[in-house]
Protein backbone atom coordinates (compact mmCIF):
# COMPACT_ATOMS: atom_id res chain seq x y z
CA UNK A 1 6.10 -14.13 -21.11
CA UNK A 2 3.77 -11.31 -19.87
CA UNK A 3 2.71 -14.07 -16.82
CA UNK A 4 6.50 -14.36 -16.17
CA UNK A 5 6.98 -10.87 -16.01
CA UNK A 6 4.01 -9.79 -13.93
CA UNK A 7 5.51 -12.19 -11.28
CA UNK A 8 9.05 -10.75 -11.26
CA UNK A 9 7.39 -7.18 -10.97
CA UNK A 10 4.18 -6.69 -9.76
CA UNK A 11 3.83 -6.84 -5.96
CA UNK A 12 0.20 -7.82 -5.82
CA UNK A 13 0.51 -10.35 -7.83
CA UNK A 14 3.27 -11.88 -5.89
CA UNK A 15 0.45 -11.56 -3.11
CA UNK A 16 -2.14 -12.35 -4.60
CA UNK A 17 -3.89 -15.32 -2.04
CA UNK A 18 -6.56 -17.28 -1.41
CA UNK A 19 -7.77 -16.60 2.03
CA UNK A 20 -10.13 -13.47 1.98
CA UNK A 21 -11.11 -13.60 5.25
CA UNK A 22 -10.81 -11.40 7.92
CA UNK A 23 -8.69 -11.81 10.64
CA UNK A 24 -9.74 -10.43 13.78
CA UNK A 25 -7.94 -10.34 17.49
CA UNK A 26 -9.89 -10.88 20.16
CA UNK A 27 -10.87 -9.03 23.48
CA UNK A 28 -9.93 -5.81 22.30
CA UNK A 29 -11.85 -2.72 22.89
CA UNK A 30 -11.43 1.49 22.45
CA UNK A 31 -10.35 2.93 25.31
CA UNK A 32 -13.32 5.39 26.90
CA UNK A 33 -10.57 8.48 25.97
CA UNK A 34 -10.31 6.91 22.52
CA UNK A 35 -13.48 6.56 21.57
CA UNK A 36 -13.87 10.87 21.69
CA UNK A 37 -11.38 10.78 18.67
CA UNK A 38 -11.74 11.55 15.28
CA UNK A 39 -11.11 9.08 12.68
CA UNK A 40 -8.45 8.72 9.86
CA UNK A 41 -8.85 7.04 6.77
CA UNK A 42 -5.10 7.12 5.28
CA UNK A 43 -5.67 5.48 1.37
CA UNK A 44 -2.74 4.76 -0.88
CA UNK A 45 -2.60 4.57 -4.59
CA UNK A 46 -0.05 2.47 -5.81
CA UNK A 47 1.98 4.22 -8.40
CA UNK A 48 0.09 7.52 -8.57
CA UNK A 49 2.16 9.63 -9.72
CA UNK A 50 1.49 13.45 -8.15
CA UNK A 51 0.13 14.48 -11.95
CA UNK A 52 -2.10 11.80 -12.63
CA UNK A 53 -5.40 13.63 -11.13
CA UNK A 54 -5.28 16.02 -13.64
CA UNK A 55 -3.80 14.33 -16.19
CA UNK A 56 -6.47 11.82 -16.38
CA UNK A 57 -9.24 14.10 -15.35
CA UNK A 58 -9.81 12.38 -11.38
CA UNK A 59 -13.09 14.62 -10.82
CA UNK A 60 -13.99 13.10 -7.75
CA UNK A 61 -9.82 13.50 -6.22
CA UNK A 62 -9.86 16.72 -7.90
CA UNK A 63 -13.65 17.87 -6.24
CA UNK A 64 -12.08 16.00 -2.74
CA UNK A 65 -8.92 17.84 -2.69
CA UNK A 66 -10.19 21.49 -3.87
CA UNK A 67 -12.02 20.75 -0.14
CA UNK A 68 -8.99 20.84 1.99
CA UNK A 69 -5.26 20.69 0.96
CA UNK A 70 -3.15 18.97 -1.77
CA UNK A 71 0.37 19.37 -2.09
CA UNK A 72 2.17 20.10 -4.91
CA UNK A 73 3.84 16.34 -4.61
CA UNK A 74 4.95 14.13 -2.01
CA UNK A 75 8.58 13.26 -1.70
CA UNK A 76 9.35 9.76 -1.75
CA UNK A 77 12.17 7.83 0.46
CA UNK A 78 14.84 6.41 -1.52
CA UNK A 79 14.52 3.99 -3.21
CA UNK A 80 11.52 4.86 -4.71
CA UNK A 81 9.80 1.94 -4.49
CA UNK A 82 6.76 0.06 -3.10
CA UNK A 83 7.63 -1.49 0.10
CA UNK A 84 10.23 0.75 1.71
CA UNK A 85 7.77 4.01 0.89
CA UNK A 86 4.60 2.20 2.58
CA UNK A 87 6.59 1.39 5.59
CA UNK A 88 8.07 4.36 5.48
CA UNK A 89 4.31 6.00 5.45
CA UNK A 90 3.86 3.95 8.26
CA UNK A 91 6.87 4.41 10.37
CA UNK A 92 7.86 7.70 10.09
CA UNK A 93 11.40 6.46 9.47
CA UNK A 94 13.40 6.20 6.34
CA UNK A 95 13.45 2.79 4.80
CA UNK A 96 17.53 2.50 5.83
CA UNK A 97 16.22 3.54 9.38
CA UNK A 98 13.04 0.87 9.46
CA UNK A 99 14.44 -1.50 7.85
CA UNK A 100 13.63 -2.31 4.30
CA UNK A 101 15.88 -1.05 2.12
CA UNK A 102 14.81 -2.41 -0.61
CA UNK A 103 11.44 -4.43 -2.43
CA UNK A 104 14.32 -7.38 -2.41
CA UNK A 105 17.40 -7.42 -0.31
CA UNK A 106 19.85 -9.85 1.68
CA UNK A 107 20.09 -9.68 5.44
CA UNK A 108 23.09 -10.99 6.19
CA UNK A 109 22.59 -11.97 9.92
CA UNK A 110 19.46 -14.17 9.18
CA UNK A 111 21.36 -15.32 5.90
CA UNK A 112 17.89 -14.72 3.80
CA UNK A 113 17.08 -12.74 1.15
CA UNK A 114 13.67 -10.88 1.62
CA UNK A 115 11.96 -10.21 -1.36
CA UNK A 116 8.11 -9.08 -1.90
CA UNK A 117 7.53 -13.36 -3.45
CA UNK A 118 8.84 -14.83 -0.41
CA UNK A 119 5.96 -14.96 1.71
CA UNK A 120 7.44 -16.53 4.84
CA UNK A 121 10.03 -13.46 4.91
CA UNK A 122 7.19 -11.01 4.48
CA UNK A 123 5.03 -12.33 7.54
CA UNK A 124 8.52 -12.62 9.33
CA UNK A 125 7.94 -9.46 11.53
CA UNK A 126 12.06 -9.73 12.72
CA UNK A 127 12.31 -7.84 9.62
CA UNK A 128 10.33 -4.60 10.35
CA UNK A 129 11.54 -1.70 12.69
CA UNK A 130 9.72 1.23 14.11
CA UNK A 131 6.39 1.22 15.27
CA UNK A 132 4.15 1.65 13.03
CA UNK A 133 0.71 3.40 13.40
CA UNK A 134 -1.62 0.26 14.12
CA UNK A 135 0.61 -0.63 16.56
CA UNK A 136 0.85 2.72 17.91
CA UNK A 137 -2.53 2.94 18.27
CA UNK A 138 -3.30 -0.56 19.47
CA UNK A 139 -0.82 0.18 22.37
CA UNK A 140 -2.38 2.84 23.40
CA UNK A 141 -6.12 1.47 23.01
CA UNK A 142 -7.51 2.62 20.08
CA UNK A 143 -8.70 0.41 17.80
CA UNK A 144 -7.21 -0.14 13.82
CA UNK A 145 -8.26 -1.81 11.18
CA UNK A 146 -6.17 -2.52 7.47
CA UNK A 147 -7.15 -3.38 4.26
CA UNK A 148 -3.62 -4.05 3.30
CA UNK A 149 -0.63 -2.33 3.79
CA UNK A 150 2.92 -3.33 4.07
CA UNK A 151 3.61 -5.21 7.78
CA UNK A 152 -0.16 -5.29 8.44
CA UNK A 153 -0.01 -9.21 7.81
CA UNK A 154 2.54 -9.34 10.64
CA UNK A 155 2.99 -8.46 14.49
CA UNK A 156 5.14 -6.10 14.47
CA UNK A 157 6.65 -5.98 18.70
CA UNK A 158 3.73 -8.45 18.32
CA UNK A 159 0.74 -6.33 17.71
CA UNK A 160 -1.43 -6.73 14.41
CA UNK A 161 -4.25 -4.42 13.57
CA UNK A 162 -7.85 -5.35 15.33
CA UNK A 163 -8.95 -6.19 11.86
CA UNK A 164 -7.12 -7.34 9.16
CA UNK A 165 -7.00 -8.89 5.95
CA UNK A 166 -4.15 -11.05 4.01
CA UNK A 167 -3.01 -9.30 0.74
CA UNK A 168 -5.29 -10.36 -2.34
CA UNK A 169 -6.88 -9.87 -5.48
CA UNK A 170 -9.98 -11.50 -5.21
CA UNK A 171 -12.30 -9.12 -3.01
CA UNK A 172 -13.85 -6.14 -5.39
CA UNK A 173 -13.88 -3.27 -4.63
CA UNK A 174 -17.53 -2.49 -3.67
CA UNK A 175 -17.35 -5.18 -1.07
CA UNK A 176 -14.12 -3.56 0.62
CA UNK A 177 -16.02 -0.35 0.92
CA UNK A 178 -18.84 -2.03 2.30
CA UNK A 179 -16.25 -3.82 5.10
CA UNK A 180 -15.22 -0.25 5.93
CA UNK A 181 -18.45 1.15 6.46
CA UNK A 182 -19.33 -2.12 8.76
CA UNK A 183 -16.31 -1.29 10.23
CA UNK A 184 -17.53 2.18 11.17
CA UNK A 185 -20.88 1.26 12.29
CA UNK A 186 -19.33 -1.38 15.08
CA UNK A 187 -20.52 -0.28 18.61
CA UNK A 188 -17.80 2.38 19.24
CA UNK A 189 -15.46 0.28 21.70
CA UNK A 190 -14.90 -1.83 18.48
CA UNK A 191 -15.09 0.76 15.74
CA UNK A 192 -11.51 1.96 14.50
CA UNK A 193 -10.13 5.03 14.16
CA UNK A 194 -7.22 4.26 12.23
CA UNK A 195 -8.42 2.55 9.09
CA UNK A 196 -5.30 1.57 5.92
CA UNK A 197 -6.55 1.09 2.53
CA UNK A 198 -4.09 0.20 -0.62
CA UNK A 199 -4.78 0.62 -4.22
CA UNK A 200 -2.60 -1.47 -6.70
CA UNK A 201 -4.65 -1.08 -9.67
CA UNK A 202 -2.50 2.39 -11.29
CA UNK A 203 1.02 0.47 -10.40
CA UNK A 204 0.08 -2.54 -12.29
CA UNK A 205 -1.59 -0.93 -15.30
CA UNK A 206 1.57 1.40 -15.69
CA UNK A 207 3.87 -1.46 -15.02
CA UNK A 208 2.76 -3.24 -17.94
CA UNK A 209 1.89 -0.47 -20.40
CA UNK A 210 3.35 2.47 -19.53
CA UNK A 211 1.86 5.74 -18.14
CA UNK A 212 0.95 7.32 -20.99
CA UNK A 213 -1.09 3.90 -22.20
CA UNK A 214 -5.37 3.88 -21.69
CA UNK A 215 -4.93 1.77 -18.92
CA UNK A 216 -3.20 4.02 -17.47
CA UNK A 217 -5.93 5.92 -17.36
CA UNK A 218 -8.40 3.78 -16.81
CA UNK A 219 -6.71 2.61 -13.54
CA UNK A 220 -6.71 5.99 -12.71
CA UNK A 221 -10.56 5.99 -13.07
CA UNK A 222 -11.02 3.08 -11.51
CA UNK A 223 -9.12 4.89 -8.20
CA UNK A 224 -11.32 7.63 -8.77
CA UNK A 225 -14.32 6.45 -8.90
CA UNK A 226 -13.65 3.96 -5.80
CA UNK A 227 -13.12 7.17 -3.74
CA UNK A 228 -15.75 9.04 -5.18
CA UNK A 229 -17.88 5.61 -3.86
CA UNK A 230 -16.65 5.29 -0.38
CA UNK A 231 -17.08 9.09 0.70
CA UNK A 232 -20.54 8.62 -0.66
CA UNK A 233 -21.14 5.63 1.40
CA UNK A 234 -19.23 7.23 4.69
CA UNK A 235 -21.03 10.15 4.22
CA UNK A 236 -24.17 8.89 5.28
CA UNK A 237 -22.64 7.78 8.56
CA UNK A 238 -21.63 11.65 10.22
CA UNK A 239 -18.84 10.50 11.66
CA UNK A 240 -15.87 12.90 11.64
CA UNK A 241 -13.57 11.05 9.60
CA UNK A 242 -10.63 12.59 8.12
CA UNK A 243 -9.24 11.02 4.71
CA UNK A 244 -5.81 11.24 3.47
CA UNK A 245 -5.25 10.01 -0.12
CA UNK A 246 -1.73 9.66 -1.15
CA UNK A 247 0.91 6.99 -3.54
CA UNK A 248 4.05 5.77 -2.02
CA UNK A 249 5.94 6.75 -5.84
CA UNK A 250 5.25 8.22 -9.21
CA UNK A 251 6.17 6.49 -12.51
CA UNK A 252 8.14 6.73 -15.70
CA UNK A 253 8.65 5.06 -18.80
CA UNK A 254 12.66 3.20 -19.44
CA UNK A 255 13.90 2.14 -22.33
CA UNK A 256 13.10 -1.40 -22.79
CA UNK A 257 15.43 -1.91 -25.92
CA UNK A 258 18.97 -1.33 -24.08
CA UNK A 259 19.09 -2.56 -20.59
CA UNK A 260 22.46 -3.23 -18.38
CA UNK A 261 23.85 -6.81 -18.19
CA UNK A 262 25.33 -8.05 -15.03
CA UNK A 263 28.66 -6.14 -15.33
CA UNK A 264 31.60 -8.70 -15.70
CA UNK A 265 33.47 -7.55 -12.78
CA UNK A 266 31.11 -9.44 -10.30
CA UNK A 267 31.90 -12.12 -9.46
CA UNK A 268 28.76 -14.08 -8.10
CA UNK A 269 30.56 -16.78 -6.34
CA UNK A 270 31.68 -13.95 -4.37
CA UNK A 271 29.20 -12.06 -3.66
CA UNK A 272 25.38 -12.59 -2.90
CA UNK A 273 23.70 -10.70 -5.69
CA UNK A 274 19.78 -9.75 -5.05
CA UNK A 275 17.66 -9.41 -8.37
CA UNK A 276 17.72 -6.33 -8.80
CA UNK A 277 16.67 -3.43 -12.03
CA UNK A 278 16.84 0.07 -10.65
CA UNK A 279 18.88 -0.58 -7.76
CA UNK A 280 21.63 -3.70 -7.15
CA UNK A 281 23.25 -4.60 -3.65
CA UNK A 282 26.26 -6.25 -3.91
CA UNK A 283 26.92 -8.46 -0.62
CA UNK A 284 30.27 -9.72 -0.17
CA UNK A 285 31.01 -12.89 1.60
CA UNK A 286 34.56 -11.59 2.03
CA UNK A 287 35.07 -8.05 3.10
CA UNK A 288 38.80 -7.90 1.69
CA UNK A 289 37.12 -8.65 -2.24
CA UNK A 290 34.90 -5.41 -1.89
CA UNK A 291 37.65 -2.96 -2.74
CA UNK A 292 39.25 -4.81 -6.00
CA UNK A 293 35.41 -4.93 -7.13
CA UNK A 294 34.33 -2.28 -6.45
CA UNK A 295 37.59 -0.53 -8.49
CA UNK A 296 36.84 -3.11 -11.65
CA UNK A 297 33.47 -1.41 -11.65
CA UNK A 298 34.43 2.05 -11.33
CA UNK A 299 36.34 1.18 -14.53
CA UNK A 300 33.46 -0.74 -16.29
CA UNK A 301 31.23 2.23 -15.40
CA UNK A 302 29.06 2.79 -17.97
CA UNK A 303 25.03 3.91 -17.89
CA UNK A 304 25.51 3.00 -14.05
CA UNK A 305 26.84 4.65 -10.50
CA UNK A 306 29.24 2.50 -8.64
CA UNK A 307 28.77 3.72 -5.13
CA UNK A 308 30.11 2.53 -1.08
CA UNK A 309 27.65 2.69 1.26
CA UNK A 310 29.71 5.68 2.80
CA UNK A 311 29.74 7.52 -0.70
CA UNK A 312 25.68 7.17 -1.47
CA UNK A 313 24.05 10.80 -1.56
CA UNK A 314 23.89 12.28 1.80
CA UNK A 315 20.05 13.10 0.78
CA UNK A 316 19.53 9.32 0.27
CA UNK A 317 19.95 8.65 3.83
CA UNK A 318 21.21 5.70 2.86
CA UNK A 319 24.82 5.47 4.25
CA UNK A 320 26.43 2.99 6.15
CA UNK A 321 25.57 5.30 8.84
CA UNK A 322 21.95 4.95 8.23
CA UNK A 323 22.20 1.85 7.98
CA UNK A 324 20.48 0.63 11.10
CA UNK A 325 19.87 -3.25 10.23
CA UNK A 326 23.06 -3.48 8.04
CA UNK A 327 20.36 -4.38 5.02
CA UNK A 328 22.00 -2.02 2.58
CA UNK A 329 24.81 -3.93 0.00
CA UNK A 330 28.53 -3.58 0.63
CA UNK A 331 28.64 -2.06 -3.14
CA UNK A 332 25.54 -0.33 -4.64
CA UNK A 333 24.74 0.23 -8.39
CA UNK A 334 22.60 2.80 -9.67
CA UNK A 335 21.66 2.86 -13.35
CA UNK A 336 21.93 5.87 -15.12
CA UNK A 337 17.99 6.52 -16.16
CA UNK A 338 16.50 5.61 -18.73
CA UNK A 339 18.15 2.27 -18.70
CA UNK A 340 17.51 -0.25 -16.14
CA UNK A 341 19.53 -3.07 -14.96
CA UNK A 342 18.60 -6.71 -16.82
CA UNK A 343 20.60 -9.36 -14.72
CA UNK A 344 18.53 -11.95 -15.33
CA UNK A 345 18.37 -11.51 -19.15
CA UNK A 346 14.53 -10.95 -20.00
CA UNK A 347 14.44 -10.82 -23.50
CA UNK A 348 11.36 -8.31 -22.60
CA UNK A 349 10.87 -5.19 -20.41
CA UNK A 350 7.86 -3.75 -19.47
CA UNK A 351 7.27 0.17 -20.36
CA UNK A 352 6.99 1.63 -16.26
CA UNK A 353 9.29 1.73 -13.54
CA UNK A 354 10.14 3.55 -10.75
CA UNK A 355 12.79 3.40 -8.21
CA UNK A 356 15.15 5.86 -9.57
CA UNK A 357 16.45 8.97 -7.48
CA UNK A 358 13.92 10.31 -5.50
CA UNK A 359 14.13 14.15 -6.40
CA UNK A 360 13.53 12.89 -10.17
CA UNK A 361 9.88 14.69 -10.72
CA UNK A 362 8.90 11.41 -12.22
CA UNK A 363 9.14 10.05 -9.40
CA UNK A 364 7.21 12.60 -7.13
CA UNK A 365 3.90 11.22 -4.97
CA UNK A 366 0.61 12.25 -4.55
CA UNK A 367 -0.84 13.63 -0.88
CA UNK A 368 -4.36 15.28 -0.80
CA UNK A 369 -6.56 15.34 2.28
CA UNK A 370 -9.87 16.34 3.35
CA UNK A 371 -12.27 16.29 6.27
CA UNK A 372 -12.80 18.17 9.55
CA UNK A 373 -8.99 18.31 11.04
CA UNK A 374 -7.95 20.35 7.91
CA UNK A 375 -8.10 23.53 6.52
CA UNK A 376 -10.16 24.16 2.66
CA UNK A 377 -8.80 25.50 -0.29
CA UNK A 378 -4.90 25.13 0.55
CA UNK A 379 -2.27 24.36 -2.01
CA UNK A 380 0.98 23.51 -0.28
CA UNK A 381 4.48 22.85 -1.11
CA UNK A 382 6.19 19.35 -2.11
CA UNK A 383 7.06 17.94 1.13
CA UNK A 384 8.85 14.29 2.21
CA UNK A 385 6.75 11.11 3.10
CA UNK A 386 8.33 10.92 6.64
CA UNK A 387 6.03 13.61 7.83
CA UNK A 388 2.77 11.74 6.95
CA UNK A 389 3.69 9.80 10.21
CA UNK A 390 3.56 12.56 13.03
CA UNK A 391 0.79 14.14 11.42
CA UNK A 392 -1.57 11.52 11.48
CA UNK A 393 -0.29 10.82 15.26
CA UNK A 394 -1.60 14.50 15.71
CA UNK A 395 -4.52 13.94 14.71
CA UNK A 396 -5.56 10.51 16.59
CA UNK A 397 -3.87 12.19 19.35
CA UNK A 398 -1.68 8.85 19.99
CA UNK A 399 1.73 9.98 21.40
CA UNK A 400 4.73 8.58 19.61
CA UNK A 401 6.65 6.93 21.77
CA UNK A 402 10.07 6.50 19.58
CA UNK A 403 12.14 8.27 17.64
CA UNK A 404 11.27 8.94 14.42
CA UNK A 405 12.82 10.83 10.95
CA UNK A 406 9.53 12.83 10.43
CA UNK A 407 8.50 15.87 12.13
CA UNK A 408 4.96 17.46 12.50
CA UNK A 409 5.91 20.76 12.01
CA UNK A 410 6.31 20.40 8.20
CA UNK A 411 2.22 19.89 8.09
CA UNK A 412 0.93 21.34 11.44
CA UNK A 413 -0.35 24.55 9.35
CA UNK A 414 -2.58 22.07 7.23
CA UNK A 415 -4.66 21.33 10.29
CA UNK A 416 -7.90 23.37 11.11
CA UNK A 417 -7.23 24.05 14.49
């Protein structure tokens, strides 16, 4: 059961691969202009929920952060989960604006579900809008490299990162540090600026044992120490990098006793019906049985939100106005925390989700940063994840080139100069 349940939830494990090799595209080089610019290290923590540093004691986070700025908590897109918050990170945009609005939903003009296990969807890069930074940079010569992040794997307007690696489970975490520092020791027409690096351990660990659990804690250790590890081993280097540490979500605990059925007024021959626990698109293949449903539910209401797309919370933006790829269901449930929706019937829950509304403080991020581009000793206010996006673009000095949700103002004070 606990194998079962780690593949229904956990998004690394749905990854997890075979091939750890890196990928590298050829005949690619730093412009002269881009090889003058500082370099950004943006790190994400999987789950890390804007407490956990002092909860759990992080003294190499906490050391890191007391160094430059932290912010009371990051704001995370709705939903609150894993893949539309690390695109969103990526993209500037909000995940009804990029694209994926959802860790699983249906696109109805490709008639295929995307999900986080579908692997062929994943690396299918019709599915991601914006421009994210790699390819931001790339297109304006400057080198990137990932160790995972959400649409590194594919070419997004056909661009990948310089180096890359496929999602796994099977490189530690002393050699990943090591690929970064032979990443910045390359000659510097090959060395990157723009380096990704994702946690998963906290996510998983809280997933299946809640936060409050020792592996919780451990996990967040484990994070910890990592970064106390690669500064160590950049260090040495003097290169002006700039690291950002942040989480795409926090976490909370549900109750895994009473869960939500599939409510009877859906009728799944008539509508496509995504698995789904703290969110659930409805999809109907006729338009004209949306309104008789989606009144059956409003009666049947109970521990869940029926909502149109045209009735969601304007601070959501998640309206069938924002709705750029038409992604987002015809009829959206929310459940009514702490109870989570159970369509499939697992006789057993784990402890963690997240998900839920994102001004629930549960579900708040972390963001610290430190290095040369920013100013010591600042404490600054929560702020949304759509302005990690411009700032970073600051930074790098890349100019963005579309339109975006974030704006650079909300973190321009942060900076140094």
């Amino acid at each position: 059961m606990k194998v079962l349940l780690i593949l229904l939830l956990l998004p690394s494990i749905l990854f997890a691969q075979s091939d750890t090799t890196q990928k590298i595209i050829a005949d690619r080089s730093n412009s002269v202009e881009q090889q003058k610019k500082p370099y950004v290290i943006l790190i994400s923590a999987d789950g890390f929920r804007y407490d956990l540093a002092d909860k759990y004691n992080a003294e190499n986070l906490k050391r890191l952060r007391s160094n430059g700025i932290a912010a009371a908590s990051m704001k995370p897109s709705f939903p609150s989960l894993t893949f539309p918050n690390h695109y969103t990170i990526a993209t500037g945009l909000y995940p009804s604006h990029h694209g994926l609005v959802d860790n699983t939903f249906y696109d109805k003009k490709k008639d295929i579900t995307y999900s986080i296990g579908n692997r062929k969807a994943v690396a299918d890069s019709s599915f991601y809008g914006g421009t994210p930074l790699w390819v931001l940079a790339e297109k304006q010569h400057m080198i990137s490299a990932s160790f995972y992040w959400v649409g590194s794997e594919t070419a997004v307007q056909g661009v990948r990162p310089t180096y890359y690696y496929l999602y796994n489970t099977d490189i530690d975490i002393d050699t990943r540090i090591n690929v970064v520092k032979n990443w910045l020791t390359l000659p510097e027409e090959k060395r990157p600026h723009l380096i990704t690096f994702y946690l998963p351990e906290v996510d998983h660990e809280e997933h299946l044992h809640g936060i409050e659990s020792k592996e919780a804690l451990d996990a967040v250790q484990f994070v910890d120490n990592a970064i106390g590890k690669m500064v160590r081993t950049l260090d040495s280097l003097q290169l002006p990098i700039n690291y950002i540490f942040l989480s795409d979500h926090g976490m909370v605990e549900i109750d895994t006793v009473n869960s939500i059925p599939l409510p009877p007024a859906i009728d799944t021959t008539k509508f496509v019906v995504p698995n789904g626990d703290v969110i659930l698109h409805l999809y109907a293949k006729d338009k004209n049985d949306v309104k008789p449903t989606y009144e059956a539910l409003k009666q049947q209401a109970k521990d869940f939100a029926v909502y149109l797309p045209d009735e969601t919370r304007k601070a959501w933006h998640y309206s069938s106005k924002d709705d750029l790829h038409d992604r987002i269901g015809d009829i959206v449930l929310i459940p009514a925390f702490p109870k989570i929706f159970n369509i499939k019937n697992r006789k057993k829950l784990m402890p963690g989700y997240h998900g839920f509304d994102n001004d629930m403080p549960q579900m708040q991020a972390t963001f610290y940063a430190w290095g040369p581009a920013f100013k010591q000793h600042l404490i600054i206010p929560s702020f949304e994840n759509v302005n990690v996006y411009p700032f970073i673009a600051n930074i790098l000095g890349l100019k963005i080139t579309d339109k975006i949700d974030g704006n650079f103002k909300v973190l321009k004070n942060t900076l140094a100069k």
